[in-house]
C-alpha atoms as a PDB file:
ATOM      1  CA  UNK A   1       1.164   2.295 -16.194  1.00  0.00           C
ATOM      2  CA  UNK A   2       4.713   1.001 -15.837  1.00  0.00           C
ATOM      3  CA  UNK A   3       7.170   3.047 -13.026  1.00  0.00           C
ATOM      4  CA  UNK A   4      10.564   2.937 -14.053  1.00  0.00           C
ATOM      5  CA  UNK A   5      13.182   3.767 -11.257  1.00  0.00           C
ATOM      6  CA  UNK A   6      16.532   4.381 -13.004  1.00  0.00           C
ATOM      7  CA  UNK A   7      18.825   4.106 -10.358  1.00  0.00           C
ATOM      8  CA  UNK A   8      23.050   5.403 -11.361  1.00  0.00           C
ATOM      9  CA  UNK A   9      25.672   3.307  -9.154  1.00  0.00           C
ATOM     10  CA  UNK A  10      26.949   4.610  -6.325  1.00  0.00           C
ATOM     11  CA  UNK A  11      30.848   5.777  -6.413  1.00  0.00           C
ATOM     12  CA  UNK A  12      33.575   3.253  -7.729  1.00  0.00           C
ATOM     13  CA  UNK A  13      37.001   2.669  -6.705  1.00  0.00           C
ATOM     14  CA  UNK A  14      38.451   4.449 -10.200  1.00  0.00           C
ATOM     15  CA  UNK A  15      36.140   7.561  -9.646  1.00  0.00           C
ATOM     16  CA  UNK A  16      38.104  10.799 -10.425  1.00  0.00           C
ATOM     17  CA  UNK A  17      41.304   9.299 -11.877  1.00  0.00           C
ATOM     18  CA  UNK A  18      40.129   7.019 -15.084  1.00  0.00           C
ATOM     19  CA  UNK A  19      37.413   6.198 -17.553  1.00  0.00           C
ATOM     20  CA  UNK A  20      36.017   2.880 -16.479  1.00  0.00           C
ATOM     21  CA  UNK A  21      33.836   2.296 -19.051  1.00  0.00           C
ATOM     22  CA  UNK A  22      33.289  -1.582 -19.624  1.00  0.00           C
ATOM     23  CA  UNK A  23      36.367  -2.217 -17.344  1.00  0.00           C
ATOM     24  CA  UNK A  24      36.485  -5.769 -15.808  1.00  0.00           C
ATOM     25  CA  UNK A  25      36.588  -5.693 -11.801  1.00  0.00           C
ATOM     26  CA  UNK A  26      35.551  -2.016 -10.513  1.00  0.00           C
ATOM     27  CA  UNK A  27      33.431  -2.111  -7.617  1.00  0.00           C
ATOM     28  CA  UNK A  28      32.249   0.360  -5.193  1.00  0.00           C
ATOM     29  CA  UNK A  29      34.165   2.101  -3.067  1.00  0.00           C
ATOM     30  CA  UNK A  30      33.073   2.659   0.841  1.00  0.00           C
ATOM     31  CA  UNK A  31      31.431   5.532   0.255  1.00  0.00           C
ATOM     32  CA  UNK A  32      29.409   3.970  -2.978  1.00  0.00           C
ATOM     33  CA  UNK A  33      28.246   1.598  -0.941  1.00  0.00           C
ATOM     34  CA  UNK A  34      26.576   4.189   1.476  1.00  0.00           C
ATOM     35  CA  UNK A  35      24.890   5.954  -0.604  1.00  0.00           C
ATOM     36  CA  UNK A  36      23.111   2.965  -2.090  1.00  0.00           C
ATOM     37  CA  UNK A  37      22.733   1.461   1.477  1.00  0.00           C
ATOM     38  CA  UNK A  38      20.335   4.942   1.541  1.00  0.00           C
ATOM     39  CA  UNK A  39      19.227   4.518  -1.599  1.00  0.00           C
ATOM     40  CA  UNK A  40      18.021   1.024  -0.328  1.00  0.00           C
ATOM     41  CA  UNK A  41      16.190   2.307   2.359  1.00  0.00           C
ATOM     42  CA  UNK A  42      14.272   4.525   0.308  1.00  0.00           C
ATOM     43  CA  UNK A  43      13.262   2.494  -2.152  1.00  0.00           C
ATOM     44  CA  UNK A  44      11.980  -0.209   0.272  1.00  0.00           C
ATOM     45  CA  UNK A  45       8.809   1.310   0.344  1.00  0.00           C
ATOM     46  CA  UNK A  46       7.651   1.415  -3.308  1.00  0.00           C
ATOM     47  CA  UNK A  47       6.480  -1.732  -4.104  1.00  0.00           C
ATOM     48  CA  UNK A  48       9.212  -2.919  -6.640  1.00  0.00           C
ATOM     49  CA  UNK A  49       8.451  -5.960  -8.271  1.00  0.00           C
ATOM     50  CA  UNK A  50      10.999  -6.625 -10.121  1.00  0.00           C
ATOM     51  CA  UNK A  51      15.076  -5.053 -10.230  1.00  0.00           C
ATOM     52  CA  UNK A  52      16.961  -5.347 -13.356  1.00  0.00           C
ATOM     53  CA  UNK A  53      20.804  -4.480 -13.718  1.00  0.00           C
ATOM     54  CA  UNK A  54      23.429  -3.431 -16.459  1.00  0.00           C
ATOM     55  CA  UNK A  55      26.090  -6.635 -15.582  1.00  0.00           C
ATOM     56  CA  UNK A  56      29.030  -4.513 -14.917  1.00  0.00           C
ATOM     57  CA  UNK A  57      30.254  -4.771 -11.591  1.00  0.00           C
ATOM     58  CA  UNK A  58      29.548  -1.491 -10.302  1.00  0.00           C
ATOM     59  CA  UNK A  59      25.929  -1.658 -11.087  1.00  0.00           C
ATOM     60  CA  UNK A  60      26.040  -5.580  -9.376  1.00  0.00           C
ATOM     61  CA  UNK A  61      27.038  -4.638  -6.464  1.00  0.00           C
ATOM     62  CA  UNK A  62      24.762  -1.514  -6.497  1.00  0.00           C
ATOM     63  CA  UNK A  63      21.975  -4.106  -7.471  1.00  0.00           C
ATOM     64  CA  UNK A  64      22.859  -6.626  -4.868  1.00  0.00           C
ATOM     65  CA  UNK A  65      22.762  -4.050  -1.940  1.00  0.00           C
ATOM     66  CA  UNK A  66      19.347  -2.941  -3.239  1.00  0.00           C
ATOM     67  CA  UNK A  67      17.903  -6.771  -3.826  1.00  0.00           C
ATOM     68  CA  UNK A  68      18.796  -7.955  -0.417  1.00  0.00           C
ATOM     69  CA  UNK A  69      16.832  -4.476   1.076  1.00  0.00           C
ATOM     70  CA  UNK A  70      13.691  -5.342  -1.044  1.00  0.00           C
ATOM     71  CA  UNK A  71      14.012  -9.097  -1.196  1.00  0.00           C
ATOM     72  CA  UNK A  72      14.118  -9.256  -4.622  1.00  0.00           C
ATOM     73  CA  UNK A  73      16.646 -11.521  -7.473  1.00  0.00           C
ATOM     74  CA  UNK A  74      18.638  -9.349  -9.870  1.00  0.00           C
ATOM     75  CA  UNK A  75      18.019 -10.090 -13.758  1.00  0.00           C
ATOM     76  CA  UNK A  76      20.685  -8.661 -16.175  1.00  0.00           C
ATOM     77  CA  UNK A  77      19.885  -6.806 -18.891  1.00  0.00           C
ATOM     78  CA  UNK A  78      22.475  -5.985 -21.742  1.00  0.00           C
ATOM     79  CA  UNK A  79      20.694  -2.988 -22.575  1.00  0.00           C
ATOM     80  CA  UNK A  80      21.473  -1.075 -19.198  1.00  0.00           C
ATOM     81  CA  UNK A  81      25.501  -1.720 -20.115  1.00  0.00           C
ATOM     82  CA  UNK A  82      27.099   1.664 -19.731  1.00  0.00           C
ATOM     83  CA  UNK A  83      28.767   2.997 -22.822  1.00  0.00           C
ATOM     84  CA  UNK A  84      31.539   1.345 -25.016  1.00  0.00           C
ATOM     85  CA  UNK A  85      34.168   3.550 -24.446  1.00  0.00           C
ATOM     86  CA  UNK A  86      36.438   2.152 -26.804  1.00  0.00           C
ATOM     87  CA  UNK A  87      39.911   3.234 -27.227  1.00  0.00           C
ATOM     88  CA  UNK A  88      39.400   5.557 -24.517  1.00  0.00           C
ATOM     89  CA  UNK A  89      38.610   3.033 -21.755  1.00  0.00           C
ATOM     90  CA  UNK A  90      41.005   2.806 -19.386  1.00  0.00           C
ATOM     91  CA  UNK A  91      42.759   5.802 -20.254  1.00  0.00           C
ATOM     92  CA  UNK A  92      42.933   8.853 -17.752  1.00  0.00           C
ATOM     93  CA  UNK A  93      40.508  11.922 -18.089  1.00  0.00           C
ATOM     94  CA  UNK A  94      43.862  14.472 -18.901  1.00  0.00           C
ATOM     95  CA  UNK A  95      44.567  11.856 -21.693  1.00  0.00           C
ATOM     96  CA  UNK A  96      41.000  11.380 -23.154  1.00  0.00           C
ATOM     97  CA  UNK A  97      40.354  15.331 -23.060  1.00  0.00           C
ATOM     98  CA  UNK A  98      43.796  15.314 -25.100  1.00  0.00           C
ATOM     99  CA  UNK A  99      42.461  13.645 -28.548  1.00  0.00           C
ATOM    100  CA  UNK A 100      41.472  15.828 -30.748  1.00  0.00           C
ATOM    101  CA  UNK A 101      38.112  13.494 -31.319  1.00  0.00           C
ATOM    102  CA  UNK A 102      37.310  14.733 -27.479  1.00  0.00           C
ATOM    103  CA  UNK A 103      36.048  17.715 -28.735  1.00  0.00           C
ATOM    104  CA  UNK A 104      33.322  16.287 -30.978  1.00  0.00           C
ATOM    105  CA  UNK A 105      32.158  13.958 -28.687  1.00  0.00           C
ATOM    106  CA  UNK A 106      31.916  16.254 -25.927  1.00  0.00           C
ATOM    107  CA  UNK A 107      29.845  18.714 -28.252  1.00  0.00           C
ATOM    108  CA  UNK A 108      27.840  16.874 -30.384  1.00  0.00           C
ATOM    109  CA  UNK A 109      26.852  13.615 -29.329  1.00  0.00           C
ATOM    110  CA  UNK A 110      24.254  13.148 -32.059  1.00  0.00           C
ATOM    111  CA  UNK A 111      26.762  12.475 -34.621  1.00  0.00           C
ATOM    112  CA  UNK A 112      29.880  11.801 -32.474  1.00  0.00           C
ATOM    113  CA  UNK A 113      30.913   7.822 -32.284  1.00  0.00           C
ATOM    114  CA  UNK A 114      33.285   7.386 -29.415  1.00  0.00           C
ATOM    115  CA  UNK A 115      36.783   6.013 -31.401  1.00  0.00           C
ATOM    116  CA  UNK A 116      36.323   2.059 -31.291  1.00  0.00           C
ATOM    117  CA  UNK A 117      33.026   2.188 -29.572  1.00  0.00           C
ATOM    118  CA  UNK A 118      29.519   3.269 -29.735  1.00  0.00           C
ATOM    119  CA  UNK A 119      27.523   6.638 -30.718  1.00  0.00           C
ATOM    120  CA  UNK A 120      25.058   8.208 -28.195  1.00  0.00           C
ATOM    121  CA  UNK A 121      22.597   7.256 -30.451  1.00  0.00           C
ATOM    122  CA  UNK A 122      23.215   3.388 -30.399  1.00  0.00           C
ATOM    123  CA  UNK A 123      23.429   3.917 -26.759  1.00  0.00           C
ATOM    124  CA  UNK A 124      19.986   5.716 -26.281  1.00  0.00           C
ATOM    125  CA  UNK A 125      18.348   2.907 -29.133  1.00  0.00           C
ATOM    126  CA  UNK A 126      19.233   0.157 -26.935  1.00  0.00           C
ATOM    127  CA  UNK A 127      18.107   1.947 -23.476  1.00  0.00           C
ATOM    128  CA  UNK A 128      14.872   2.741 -25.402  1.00  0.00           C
ATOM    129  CA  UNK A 129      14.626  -0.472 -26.546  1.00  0.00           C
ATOM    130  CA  UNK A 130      15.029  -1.874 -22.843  1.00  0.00           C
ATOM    131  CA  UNK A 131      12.021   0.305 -21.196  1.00  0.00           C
ATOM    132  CA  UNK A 132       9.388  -0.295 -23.582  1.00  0.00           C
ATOM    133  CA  UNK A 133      10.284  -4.279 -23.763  1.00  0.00           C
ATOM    134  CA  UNK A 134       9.668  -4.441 -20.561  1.00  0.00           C
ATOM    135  CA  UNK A 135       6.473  -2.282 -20.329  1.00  0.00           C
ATOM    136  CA  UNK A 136       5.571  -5.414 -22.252  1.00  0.00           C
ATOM    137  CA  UNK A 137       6.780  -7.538 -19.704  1.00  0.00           C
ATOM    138  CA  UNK A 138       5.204  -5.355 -16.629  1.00  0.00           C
ATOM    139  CA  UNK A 139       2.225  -3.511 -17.892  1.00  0.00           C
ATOM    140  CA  UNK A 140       1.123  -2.034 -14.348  1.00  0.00           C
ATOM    141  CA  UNK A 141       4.000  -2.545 -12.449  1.00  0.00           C
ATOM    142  CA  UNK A 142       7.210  -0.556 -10.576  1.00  0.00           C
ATOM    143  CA  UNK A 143      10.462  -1.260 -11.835  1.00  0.00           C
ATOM    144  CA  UNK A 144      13.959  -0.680 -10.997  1.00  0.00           C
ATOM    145  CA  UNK A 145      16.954  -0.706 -13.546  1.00  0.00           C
ATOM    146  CA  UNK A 146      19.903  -0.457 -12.320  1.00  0.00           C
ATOM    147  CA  UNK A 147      22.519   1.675 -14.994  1.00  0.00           C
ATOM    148  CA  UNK A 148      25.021   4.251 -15.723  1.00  0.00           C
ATOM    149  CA  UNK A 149      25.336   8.069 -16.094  1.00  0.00           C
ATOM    150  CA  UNK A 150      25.417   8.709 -19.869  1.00  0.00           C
ATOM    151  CA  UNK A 151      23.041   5.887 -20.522  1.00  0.00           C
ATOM    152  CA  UNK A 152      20.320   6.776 -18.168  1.00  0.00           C
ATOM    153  CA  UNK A 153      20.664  10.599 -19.160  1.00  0.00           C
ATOM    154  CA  UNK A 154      20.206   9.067 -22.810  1.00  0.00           C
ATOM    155  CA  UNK A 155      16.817   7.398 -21.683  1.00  0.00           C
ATOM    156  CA  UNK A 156      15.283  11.136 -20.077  1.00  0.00           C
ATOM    157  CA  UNK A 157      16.557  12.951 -23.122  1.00  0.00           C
ATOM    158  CA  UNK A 158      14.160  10.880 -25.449  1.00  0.00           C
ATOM    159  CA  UNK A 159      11.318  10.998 -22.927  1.00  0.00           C
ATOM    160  CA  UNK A 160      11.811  14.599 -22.678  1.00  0.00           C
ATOM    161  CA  UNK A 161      12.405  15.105 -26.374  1.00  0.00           C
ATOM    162  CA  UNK A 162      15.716  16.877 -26.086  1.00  0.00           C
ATOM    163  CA  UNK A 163      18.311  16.578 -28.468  1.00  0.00           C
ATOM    164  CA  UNK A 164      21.409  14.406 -27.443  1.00  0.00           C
ATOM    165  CA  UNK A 165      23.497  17.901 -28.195  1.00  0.00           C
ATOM    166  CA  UNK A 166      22.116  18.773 -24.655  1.00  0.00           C
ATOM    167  CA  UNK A 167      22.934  16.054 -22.581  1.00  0.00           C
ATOM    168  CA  UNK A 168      24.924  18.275 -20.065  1.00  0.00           C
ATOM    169  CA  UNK A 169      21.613  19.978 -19.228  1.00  0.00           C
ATOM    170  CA  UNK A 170      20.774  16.973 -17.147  1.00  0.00           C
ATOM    171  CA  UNK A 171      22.462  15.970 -14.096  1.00  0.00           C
ATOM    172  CA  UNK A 172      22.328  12.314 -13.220  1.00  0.00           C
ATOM    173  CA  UNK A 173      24.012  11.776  -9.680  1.00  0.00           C
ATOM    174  CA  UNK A 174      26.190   9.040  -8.866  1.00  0.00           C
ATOM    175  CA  UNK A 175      23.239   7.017  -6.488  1.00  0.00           C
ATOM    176  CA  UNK A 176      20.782   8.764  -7.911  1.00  0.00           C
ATOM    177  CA  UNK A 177      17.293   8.002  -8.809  1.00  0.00           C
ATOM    178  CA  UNK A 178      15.499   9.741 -11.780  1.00  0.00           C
ATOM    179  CA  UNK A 179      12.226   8.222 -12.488  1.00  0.00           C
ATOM    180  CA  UNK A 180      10.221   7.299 -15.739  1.00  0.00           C
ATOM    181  CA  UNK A 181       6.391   6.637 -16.227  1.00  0.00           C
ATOM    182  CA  UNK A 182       5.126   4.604 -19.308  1.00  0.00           C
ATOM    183  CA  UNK A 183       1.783   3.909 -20.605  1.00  0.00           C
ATOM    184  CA  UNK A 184      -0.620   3.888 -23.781  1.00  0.00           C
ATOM    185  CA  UNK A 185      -0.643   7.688 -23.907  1.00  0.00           C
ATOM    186  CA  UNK A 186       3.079   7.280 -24.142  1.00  0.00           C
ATOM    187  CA  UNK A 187       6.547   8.302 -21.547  1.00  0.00           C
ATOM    188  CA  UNK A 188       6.873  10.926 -19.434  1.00  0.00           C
ATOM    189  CA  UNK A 189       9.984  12.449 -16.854  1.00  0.00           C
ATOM    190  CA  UNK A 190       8.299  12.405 -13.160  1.00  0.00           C
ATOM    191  CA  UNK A 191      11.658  12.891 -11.437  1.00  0.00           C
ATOM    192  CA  UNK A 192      15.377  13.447 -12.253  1.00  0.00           C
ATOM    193  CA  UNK A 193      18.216  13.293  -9.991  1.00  0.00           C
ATOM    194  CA  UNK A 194      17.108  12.320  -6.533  1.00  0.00           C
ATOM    195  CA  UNK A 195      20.316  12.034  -4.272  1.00  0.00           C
ATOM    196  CA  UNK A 196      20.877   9.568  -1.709  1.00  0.00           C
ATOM    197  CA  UNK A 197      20.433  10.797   1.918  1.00  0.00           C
ATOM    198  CA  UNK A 198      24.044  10.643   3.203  1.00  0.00           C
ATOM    199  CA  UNK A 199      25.174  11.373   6.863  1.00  0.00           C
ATOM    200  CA  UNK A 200      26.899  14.512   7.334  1.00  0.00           C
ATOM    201  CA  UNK A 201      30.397  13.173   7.481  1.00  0.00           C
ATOM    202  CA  UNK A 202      29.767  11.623   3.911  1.00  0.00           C
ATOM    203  CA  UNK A 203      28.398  14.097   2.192  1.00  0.00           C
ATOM    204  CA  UNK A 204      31.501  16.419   3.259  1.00  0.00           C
ATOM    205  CA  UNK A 205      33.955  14.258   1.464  1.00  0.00           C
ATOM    206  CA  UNK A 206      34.957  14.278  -2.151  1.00  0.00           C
ATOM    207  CA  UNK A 207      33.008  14.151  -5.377  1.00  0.00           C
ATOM    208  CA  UNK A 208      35.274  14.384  -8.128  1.00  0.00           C
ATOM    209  CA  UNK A 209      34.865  13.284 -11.823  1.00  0.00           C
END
């Protein structure tokens, strides 16, 4: 059996005011970096042998926190990328929400193609793709992948055999872990959503969108 820990970044510098998406040079902010610090610690005892990453900054430096915890070296995977956001990267939320193609995509992902970038569908393919090539690569061992929101919410929707209509139905934390078991008999959901453990002071600030 292969464990798959799908770990979201923690919170970036643009959280709450733009769509990142693919955007060169967004990092973590302080309080990203804490909750992956604690995400760290808990993960130190499982046993990971190997940590994989989506090469966007974010998810580095969420990797990078994690790798020098376990004592392990990152290896990128272009499968874990977070979505192509298109035309709409960059842009701010009140603008995106403003397109008449918003509604669409916030409704129906199945058939919805975000304008200049990818469908949920070609996102969920190449997650897909990414877990069972490396059950190939790590037939009895406990990985972590390192990714984004929509994408890893993509992954437990086919394991789970929802529809990509209902992707709001599943909440994927930022800094959370949701976890992922593969073997002959096939995938299953073990865990969704684990939050870090924050101090008190941290987990009174803000969370916004």
């Amino acid at each position: 059996m292969t464990v798959f820990h799908l770990l979201r970044h923690g919170e970036h510098v643009l959280r709450g005011r733009v769509l990142a998406g693919r955007t060169p040079g967004v990092g973590l902010s302080a309080r990203g970096r804490a909750e992956i610090a604690a995400v760290a610690d808990r993960l130190a005892g499982e046993s990971i042998e190997a940590l994989y990453s989506s090469p966007l900054e974010r998810t580095r430096e969420t990797a990078e926190i994690v790798s020098k915890r376990i004592d392990l070296p990152i290896q990128y995977r272009e499968g874990l990328l977070e979505l192509d956001f298109g035309e709409w990267t960059g842009l701010t939320f009140e603008a995106v929400r403003k397109d008449e193609r918003w509604q669409l995509w916030s409704t129906c992902r199945s058939i919805a193609t975000l304008p200049g970038g990818e469908s949920m569908r070609q996102v969920q393919e190449r997650m897909v793709r990414t877990l069972f090539d490396l059950r190939q690569v790590h037939r009895d061992g406990r990985l972590l992948l390192v990714s984004h929101g929509d994408v890893i919410r993509a992954a437990l929707l086919f394991a789970l055999g929802m529809p990509l209509d209902l992707y709001s139905r599943i909440e994927v934390g930022l800094g959370s872990i949701s976890t992922v078991h593969i073997d002959n008999s096939g995938i299953r959901v073990v865990g969704i959503n684990e939050m870090p453990r924050l101090s008190a002071r941290l987990q009174a600030g803000p969370d916004k969108d």
